[in-house]
Protein backbone atom coordinates (compact mmCIF):
# COMPACT_ATOMS: atom_id res chain seq x y z
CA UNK A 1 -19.46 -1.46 22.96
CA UNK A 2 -19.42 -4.36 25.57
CA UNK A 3 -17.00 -7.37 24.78
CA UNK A 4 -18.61 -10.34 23.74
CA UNK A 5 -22.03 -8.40 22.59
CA UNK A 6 -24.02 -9.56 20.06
CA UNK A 7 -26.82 -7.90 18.33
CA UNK A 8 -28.00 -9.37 15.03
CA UNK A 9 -29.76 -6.81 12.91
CA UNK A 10 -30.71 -7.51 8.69
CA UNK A 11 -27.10 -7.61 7.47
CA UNK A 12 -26.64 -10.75 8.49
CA UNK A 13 -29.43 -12.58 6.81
CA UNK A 14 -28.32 -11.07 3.03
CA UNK A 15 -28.45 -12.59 -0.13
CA UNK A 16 -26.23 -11.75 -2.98
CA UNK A 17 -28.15 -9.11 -4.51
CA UNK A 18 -29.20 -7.96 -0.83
CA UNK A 19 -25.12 -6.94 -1.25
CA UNK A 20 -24.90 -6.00 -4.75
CA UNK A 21 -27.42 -3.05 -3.82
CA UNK A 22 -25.03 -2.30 -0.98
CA UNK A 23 -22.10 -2.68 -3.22
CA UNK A 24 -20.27 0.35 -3.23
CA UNK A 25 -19.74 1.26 -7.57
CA UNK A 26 -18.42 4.67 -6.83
CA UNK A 27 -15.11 3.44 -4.92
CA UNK A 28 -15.00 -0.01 -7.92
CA UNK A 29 -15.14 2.99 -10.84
CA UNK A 30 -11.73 4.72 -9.55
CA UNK A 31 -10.23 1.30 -9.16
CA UNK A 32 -10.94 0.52 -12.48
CA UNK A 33 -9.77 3.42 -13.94
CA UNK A 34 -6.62 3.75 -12.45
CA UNK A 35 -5.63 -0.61 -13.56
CA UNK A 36 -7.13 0.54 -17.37
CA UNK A 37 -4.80 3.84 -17.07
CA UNK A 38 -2.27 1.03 -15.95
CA UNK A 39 -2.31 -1.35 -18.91
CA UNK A 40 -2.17 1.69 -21.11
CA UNK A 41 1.30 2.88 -19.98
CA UNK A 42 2.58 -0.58 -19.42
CA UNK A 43 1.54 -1.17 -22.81
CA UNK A 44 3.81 1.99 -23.88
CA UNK A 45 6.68 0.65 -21.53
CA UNK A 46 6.45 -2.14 -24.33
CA UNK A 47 7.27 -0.03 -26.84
CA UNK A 48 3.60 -0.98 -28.50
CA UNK A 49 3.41 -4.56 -27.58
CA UNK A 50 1.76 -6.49 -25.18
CA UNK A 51 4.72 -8.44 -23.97
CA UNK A 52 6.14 -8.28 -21.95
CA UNK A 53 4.45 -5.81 -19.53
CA UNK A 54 0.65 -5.18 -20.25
CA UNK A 55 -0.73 -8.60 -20.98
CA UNK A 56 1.13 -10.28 -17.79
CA UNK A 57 -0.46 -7.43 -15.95
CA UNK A 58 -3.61 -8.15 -17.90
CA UNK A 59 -3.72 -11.62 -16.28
CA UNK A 60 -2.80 -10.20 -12.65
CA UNK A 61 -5.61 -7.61 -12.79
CA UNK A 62 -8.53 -10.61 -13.85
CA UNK A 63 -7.13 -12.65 -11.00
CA UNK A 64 -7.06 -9.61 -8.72
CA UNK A 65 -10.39 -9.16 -9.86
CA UNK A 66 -11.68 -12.31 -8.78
CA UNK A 67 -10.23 -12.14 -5.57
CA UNK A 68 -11.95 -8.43 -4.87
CA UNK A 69 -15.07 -9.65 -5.89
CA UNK A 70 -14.93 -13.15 -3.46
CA UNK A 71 -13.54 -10.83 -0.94
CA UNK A 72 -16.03 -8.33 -1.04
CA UNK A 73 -18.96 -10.65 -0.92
CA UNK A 74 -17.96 -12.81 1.50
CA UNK A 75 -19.62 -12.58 5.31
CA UNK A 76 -17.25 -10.00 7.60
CA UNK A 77 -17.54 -12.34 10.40
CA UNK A 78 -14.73 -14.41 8.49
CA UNK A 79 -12.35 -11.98 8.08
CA UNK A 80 -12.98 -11.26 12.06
CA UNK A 81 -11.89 -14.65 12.86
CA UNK A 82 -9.29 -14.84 10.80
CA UNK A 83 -7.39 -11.41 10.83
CA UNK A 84 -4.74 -12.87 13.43
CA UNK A 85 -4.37 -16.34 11.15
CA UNK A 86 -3.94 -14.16 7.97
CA UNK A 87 -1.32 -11.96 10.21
CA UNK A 88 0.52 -14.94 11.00
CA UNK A 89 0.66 -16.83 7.48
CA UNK A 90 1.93 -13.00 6.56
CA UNK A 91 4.71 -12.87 8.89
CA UNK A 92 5.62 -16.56 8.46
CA UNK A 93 6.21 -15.97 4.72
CA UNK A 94 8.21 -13.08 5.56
CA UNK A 95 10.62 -14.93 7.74
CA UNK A 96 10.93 -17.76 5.40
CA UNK A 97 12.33 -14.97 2.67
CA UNK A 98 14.89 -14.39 5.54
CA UNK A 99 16.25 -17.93 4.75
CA UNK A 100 15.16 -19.11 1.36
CA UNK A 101 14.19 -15.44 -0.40
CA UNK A 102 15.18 -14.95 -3.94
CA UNK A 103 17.48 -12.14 -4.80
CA UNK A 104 16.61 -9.41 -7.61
CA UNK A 105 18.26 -5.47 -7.48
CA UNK A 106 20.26 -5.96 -4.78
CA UNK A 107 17.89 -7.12 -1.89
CA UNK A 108 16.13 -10.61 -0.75
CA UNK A 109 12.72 -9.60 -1.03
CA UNK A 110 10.91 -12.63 -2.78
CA UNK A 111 9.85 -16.06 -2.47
CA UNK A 112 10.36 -17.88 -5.85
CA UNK A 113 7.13 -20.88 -5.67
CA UNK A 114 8.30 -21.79 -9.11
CA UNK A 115 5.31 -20.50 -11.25
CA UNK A 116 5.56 -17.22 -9.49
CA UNK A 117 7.86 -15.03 -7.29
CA UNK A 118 5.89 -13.29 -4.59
CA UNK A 119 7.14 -10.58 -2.40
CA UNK A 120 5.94 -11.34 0.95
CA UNK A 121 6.45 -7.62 2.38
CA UNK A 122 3.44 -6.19 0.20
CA UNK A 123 0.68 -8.38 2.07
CA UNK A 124 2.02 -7.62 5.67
CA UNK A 125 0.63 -4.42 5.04
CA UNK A 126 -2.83 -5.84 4.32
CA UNK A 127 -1.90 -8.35 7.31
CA UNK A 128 -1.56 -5.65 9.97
CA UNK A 129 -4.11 -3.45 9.13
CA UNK A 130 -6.58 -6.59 9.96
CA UNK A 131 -4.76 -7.82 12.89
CA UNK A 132 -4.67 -3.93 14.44
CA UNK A 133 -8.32 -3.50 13.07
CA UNK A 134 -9.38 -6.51 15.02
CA UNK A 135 -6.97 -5.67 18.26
CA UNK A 136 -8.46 -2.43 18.90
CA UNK A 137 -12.13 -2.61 17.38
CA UNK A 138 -13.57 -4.18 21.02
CA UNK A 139 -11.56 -1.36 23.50
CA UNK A 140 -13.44 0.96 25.49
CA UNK A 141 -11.99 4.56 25.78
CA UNK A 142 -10.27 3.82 29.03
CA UNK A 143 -8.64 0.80 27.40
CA UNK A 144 -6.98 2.81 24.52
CA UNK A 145 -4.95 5.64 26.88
CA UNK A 146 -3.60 2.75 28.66
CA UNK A 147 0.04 2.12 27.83
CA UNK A 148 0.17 -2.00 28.10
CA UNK A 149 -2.81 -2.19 25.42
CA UNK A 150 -0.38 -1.18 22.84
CA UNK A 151 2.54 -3.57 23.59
CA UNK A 152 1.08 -6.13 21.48
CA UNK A 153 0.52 -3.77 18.72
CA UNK A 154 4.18 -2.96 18.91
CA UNK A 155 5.17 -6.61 18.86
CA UNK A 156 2.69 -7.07 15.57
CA UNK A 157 4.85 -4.13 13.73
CA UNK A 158 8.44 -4.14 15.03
CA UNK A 159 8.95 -8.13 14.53
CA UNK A 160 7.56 -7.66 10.15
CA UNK A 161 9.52 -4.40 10.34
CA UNK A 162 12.94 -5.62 11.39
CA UNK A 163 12.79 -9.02 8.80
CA UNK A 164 11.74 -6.09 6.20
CA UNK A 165 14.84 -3.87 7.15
CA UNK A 166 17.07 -6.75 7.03
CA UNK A 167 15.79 -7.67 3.51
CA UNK A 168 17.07 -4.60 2.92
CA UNK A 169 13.63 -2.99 2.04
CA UNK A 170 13.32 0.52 3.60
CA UNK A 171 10.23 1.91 1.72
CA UNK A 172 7.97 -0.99 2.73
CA UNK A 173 9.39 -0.88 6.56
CA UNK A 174 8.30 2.89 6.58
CA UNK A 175 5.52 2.17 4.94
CA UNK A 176 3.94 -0.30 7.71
CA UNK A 177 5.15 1.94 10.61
CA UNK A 178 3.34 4.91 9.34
CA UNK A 179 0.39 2.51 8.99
CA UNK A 180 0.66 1.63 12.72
CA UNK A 181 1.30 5.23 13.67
CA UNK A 182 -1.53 6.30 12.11
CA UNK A 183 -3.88 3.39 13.47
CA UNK A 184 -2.56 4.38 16.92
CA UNK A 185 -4.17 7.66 15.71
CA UNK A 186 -7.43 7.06 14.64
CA UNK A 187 -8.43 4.63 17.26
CA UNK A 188 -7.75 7.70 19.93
CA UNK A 189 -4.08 7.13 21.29
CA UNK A 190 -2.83 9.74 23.91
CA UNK A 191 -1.42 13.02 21.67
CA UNK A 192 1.38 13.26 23.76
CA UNK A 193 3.08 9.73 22.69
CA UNK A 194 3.78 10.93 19.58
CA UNK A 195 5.93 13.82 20.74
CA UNK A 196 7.65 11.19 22.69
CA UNK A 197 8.03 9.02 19.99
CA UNK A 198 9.01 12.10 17.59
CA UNK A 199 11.40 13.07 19.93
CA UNK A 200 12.84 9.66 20.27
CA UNK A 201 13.37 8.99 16.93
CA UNK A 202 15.24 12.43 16.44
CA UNK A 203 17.61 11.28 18.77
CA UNK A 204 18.08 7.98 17.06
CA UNK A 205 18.48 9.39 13.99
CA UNK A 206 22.67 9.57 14.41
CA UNK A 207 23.12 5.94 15.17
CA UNK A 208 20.17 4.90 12.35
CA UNK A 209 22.88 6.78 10.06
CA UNK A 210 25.84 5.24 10.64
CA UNK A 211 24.98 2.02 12.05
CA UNK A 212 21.45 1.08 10.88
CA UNK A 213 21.39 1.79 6.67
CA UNK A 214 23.18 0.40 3.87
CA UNK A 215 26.00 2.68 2.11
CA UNK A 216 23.75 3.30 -0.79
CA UNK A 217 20.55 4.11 1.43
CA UNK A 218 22.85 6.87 2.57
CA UNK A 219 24.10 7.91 -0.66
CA UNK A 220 19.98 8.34 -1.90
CA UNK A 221 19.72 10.46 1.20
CA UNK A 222 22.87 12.83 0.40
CA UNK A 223 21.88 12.41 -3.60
CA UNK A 224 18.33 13.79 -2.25
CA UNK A 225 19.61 16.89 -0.33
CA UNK A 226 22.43 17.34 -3.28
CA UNK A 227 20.80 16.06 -6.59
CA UNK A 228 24.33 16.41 -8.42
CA UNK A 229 25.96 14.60 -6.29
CA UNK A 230 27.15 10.95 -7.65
CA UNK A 231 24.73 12.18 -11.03
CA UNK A 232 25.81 9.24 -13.35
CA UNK A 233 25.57 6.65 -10.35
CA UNK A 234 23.16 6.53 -7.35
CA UNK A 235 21.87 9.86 -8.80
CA UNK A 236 21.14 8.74 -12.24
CA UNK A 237 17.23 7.48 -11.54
CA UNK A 238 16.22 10.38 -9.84
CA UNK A 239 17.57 13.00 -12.59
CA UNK A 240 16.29 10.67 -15.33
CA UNK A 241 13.06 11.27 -14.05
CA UNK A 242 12.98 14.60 -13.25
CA UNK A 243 14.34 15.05 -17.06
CA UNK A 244 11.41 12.88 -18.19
CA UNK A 245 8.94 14.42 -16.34
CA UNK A 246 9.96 17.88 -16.83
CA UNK A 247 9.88 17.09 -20.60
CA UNK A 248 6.21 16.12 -20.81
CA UNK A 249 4.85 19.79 -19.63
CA UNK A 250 1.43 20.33 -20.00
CA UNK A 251 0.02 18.06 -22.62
CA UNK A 252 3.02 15.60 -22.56
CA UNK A 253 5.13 14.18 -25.90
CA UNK A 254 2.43 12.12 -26.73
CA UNK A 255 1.74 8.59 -26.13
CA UNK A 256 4.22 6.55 -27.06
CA UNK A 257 5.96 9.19 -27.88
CA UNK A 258 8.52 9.55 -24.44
CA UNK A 259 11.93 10.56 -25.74
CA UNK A 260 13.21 9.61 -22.20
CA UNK A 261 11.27 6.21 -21.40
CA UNK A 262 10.82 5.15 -25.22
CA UNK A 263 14.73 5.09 -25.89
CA UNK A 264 15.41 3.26 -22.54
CA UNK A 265 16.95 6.70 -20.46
CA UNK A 266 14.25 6.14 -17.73
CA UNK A 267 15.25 3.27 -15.55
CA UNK A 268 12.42 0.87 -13.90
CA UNK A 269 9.14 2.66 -15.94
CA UNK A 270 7.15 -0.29 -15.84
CA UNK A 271 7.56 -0.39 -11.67
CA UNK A 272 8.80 2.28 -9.49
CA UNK A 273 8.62 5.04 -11.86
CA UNK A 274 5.87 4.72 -14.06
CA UNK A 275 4.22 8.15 -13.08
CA UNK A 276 7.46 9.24 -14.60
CA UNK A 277 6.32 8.21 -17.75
CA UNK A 278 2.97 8.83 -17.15
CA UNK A 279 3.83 12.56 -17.15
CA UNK A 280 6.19 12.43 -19.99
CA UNK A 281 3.79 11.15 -22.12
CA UNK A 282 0.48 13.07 -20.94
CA UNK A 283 1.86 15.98 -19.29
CA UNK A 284 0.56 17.70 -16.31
CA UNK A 285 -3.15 17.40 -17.34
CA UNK A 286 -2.70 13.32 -17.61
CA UNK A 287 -0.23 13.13 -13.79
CA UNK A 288 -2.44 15.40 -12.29
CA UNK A 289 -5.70 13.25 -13.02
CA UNK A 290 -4.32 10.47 -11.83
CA UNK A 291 -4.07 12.57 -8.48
CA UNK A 292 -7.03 13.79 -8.71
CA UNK A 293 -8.46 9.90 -9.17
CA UNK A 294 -6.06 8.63 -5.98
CA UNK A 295 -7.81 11.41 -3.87
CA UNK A 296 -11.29 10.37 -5.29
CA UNK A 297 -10.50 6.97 -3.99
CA UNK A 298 -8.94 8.18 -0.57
CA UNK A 299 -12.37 10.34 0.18
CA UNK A 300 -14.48 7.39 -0.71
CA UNK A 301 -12.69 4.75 1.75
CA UNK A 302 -12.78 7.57 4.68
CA UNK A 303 -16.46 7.90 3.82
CA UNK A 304 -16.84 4.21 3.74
CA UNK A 305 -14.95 4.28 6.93
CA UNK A 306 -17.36 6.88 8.81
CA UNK A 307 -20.56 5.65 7.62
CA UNK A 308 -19.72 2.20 8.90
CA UNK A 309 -21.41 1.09 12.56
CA UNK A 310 -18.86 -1.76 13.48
CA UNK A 311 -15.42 -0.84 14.81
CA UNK A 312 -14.16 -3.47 13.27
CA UNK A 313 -15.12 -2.25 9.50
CA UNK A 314 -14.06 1.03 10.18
CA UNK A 315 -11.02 0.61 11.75
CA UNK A 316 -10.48 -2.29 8.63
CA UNK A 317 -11.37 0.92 6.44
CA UNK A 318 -9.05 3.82 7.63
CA UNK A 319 -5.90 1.18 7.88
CA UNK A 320 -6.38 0.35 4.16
CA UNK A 321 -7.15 4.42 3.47
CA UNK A 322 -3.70 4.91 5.45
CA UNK A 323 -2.23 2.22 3.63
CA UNK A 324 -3.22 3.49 -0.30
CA UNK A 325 -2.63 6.40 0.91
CA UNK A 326 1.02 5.71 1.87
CA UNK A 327 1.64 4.27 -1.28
CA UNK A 328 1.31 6.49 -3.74
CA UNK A 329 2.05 9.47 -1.42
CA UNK A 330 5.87 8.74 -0.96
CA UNK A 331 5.95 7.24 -4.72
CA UNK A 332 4.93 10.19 -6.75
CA UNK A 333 7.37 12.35 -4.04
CA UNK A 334 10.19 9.78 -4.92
CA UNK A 335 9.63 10.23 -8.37
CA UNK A 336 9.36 14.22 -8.39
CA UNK A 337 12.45 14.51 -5.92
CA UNK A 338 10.32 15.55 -2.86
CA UNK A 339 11.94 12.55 -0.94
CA UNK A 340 14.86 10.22 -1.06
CA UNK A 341 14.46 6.98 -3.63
CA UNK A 342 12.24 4.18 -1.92
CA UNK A 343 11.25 1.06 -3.39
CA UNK A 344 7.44 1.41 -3.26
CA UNK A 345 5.20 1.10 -6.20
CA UNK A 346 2.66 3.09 -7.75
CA UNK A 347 -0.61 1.44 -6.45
CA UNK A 348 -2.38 -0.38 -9.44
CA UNK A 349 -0.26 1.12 -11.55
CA UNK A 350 2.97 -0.32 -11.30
CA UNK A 351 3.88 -3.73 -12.81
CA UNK A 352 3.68 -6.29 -10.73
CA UNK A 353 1.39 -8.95 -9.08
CA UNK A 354 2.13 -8.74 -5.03
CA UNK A 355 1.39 -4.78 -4.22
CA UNK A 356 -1.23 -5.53 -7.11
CA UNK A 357 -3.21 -8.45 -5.39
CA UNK A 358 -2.65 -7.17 -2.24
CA UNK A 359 -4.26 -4.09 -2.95
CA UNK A 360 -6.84 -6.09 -4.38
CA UNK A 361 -7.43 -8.00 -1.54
CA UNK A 362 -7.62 -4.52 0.38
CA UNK A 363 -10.40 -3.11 -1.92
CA UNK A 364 -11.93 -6.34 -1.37
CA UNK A 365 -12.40 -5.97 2.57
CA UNK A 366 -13.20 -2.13 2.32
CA UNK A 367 -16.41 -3.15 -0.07
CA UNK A 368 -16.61 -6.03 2.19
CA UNK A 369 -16.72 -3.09 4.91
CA UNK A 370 -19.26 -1.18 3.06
CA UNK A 371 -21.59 -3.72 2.68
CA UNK A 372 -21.75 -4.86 6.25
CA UNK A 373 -21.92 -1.19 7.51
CA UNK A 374 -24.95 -1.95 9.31
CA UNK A 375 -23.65 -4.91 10.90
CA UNK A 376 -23.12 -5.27 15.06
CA UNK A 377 -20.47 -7.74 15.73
CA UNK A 378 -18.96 -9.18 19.04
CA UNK A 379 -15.37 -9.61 19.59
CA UNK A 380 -15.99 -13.37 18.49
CA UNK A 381 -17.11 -12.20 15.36
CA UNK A 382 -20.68 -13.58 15.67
C-alpha cells in the first residue's frame, strides 16, 4: 500500500445500525461472560456480600462498558490520528508516577486523583499497541527488514519499560516487551534478530541478577525453582495457592465454600490470584472453562485480525490478541507455579478498575477494528 493513498469505499459513509450489523456479538459474548464469571467470585471473595469487592467492580464494568461501546462505534480514522497523542498522555502519566506515584505493596505504581487511584502501567499497554499499530501499518516489505525502521519502535518500548522497572513492576515491563517482540513478529521482522536478541539477553542475564532486580524479585525466582524454600515468607503465596487449588479437584468445594480463600489462607484472591479461587471453588471443570473461554476470545481477535483489509486494524488487532493473551498466560502460570510470582492480573477477572478499563478500551478498538474491516485508509488516516 502506497503512503498517503486514499481509497474511500462504503465503510466510511455508515450509520449506526450500518455498524451494529457489523458489530462483532461473538467476541462481546466471551467478554461478557468472563466480567459475569468475575462478579461471581468477587462476590465469594466477600464472603457473600457485595462490599467490598463485587459491587465496586459492578460500577467499573458499566463504566467499562460505556467506554467499549463509544469506542467501538466511533470512526477508525480517530484512533489513526490519535494513536501517537494517546501514546504520549500514556507515557506522561507514567513518568509523573515516577515523582508523585502513590505507594501500595511495596512499589509506586499509582497515581492517587483523589476519587480514584489509577495505575498508569496498565494503559501503556493499550498505548503501544496503537502507536506500533500505526508506526508500521504504512511500511512496504523493504521498509520492515531495514534495521533504522525499528529504532523508533525501540525508543516507544524501552523509555515506558525502564519508568515501569523502576516502579518496581516486573510483570507489566515483561508484559509490554513481549508485546513489542511479538509486533516485531507479525508485521514480518527479519527471523534472525531474534536469535540475536535471544542470545543477547542470555548473556545479560548475570548482571540483570545481581545488579538489575530487587532482593525479593530474586528470592520469587529461587522460591520458583525451590518451592520450599523461604515457605512461610516469600514462598507463602505461591504454596497457598497451589494448596487451594489442589483442594478444589474436579468439581471444586463448592461456591462459597473455599476452605483456603473463605478463612483468609489465600492471600490477594480478589486480584492476582483469583483463578486460585476460582479452582478451589469449581474445580477443574469451572478453571478449565474459563480457559477454554480466554482461547474462544484469543481465536476470535486473530480472526478479526485476518479478515480485516487495513493494516492499521489488523496490526491494532493482533497487538491487543498479544496483549490478552499475555495477560492471562503468565497469570494462570504464576498462580499454578509454572513461573515465578508477577504482579499481573487476571484479565476481567481480577478486581480492579485500570487493567479492567484498559482492557475495555482494547475490546473497544478490536470491534472498532471489526467494523471498519472493509475500510482503506492512508497514513493520514483519511
Amino acid at each position: 500500500m502506497q503512503r498517503g493513498l486514499t481509497r474511500v469505499s462504503n465503510a466510511n459513509m455508515m450509520n449506526f445500525s450500518e455498524k451494529m450489523s457489523r458489530f462483532s456479538w461473538a467476541l462481546f459474548a466471551p467478554m461478557c461472560i468472563v466480567l459475569a464469571l468475575s462478579i461471581v467470585v468477587l462476590y465469594s471473595a466477600g464472603h457473600g456480600s457485595w462490599q467490598p469487592f463485587a459491587l465496586s467492580q459492578l460500577v467499573k464494568i458499566l463504566f467499562g462498558l460505556v467506554v467499549f461501546f463509544a469506542v467501538a462505534f466511533s470512526n477508525i480514522k480517530t484512533w489513526i490520528k490519535s494513536a501517537y497523542l494517546i501514546y504520549a498522555i500514556a507515557l506522561i502519566t507514567i513518568i509523573l508516577v515516577t515523582f508523585v506515584g502513590h505507594t501500595g505493596m511495596g512499589a509506586q505504581r499509582w497515581l492517587n486523583l483523589g476519587f480514584i487511584h489509577i495505575q498508569p502501567s496498565e494503559f501503556i499497554k493499550i498505548a503501544l499497541v496503537m502507536a506500533l499499530a500505526r508506526y508500521f501499518a504504512w511500511m512496504n516489505s523493504t521498509e520492515l527488514t531495514q534495521i533504522k525502521n525499528y529504532v523508533m519502535p525501540l525508543f516507544l518500548l524501552l523509555v515506558p519499560f525502564g519508568l515501569i522497572v523502576m516502579q518496581p513492576d516486573l510483570g507489566t515491563a515483561i508484559s509490554i516487551g513481549l508485546i513489542t517482540v511479538g509486533m516485531f513478529y507479525i508485521v514480518g521482522a527479519p527471523k534472525k534478530w531474534f536469535l540475536i536478541a535471544f542470545i543477547l539477553g542470555i548473556l545479560a542475564a548475570p548482571a540483570v541478577w545481581f545488579g538489575g532486580m530487587h532482593d525479593y524479585q530474586r528470592n520469587r525466582i529461587i522460591t520458583f525453582i525451590n518451592p520450599e524454600y523461604d515457605a512461610r515468607g516469600v514462598g507463602y503465596q505461591i504454596n497457598q495457592a497451589k494448596i487451594a487449588f489442589g483442594s478444589g479437584g474436579i468439581v471444586g468445594q463448592g461456591y462459597m465454600h473455599g476452605s483456603q480463600s473463605q478463612r483468609s489462607f489465600l492471600p490477594e484472591k480478589q486480584t492476582d490470584f483469583i483463578y486460585t479461587m476460582l479452582g478451589e471453588e469449581f474445580g477443574f471443570i469451572g478453571a478449565f472453562f474459563l480457559i477454554l473461554v480466554y482461547s474462544w476470545i484469543i481465536i476470535l481477535l486473530f480472526w478479526c485480525a485476518k479478515t480485516c483489509r487495513n493494516r492499521f486494524g489488523q496490526l491494532m488487532c493482533f497487538g491487543f490478541m498479544l496483549n490478552f493473551f499475555i495477560y492471562y498466560f503468565i497469570n494462570i502460570s504464576m498462580v499454578l507455579g509454572l513461573m515465578p510470582t508477577v504482579g499481573v492480573p487476571l484479565p476481567l477477572m481480577s478486581f480492579g478498575g485500570s487493567s479492567l478499563l484498559s482492557l475495555m478500551f482494547g475490546f473497544g478498538l478490536a470491534q472498532n477494528a471489526h467494523i471498519h474491516k472493509d475500510q482503506q485508509l492512508s497514513a493520514k488516516g483519511s
